[in-house]
Protein backbone atom coordinates (compact mmCIF):
# COMPACT_ATOMS: atom_id res chain seq x y z
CA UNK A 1 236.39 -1.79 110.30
CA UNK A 2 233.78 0.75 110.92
CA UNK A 3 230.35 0.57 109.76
CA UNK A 4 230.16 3.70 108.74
CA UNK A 5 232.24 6.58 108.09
CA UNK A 6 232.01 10.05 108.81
CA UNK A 7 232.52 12.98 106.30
CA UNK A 8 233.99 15.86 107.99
CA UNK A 9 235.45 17.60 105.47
CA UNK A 10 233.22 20.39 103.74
CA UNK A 11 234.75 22.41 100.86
CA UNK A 12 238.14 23.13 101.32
CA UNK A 13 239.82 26.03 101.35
CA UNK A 14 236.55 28.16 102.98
CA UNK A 15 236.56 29.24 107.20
CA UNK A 16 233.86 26.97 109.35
CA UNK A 17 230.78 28.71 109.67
CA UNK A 18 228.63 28.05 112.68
CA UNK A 19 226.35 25.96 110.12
CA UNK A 20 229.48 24.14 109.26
CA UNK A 21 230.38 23.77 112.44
CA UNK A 22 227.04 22.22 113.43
CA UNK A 23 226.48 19.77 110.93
CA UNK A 24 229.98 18.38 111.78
CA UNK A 25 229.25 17.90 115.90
CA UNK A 26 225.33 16.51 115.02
CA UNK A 27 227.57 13.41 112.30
CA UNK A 28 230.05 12.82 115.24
CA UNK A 29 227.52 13.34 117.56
CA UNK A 30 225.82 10.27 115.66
CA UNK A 31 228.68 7.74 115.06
CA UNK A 32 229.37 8.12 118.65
CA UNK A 33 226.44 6.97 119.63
CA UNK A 34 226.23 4.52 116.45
CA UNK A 35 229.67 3.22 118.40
CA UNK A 36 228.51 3.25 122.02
CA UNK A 37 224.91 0.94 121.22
CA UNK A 38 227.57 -1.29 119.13
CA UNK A 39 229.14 -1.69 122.23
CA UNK A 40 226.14 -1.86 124.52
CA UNK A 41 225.44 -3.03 128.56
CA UNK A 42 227.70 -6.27 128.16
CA UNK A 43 231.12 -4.44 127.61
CA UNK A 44 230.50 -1.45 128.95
CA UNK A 45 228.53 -1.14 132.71
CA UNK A 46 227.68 2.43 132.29
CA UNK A 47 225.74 4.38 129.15
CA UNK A 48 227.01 7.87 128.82
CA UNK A 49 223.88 10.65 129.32
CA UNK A 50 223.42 12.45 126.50
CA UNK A 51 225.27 15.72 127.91
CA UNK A 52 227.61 13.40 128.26
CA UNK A 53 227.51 12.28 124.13
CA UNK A 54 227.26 15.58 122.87
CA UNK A 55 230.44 17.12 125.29
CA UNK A 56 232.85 13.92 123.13
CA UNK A 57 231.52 15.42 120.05
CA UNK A 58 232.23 18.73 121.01
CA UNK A 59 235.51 17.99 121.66
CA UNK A 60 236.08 15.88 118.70
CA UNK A 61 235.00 18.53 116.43
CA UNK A 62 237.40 21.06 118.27
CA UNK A 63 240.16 18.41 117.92
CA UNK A 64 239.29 17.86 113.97
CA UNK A 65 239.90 21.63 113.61
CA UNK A 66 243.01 21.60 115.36
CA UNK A 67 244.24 18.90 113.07
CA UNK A 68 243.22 21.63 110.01
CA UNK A 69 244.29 24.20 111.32
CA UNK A 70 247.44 22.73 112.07
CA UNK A 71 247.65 21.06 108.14
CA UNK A 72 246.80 24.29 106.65
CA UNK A 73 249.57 25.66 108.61
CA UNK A 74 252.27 23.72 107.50
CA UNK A 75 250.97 22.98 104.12
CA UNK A 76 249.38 26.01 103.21
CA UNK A 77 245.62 26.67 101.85
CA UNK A 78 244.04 23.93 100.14
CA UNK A 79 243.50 24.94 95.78
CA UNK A 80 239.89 24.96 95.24
């Protein structure tokens, strides 16, 4: 179970804006790294470079708003 979870959702039914967009990378951006000092030097050999961190949350983001965009497709817009 995760410590924490991450709200990626803003209001629905409204396009990303580059704020939007932002805010969600910096909160994966964070539980990634909340997830990779959890795991620490004893499992892991090797501690990512913070390129490195912000590249996964770059492409989590882009995967999240696949995910949408692929809901919103088959389901339609989201009622406000």
């Amino acid at each position: 179970m995760p410590k924490r979870q991450v709200r990626l959702i803003g209001k629905q039914g409204m396009s990303d804006g580059p704020k939007t967009v932002r805010s969600r990378r910096r909160r994966l951006y964070d539980a990634i790294a909340d997830v990779i000092c959890d795991v620490g030097l004893k499992k892991s050999p090797l501690l990512p470079s913070q390129h490195t961190m912000e590249m996964m949350a770059k492409a989590a983001a882009a995967m999240y708003e696949a995910a949408d965009e692929n809901h919103r497709r088959s389901h339609g817009p989201a009622s406000p």
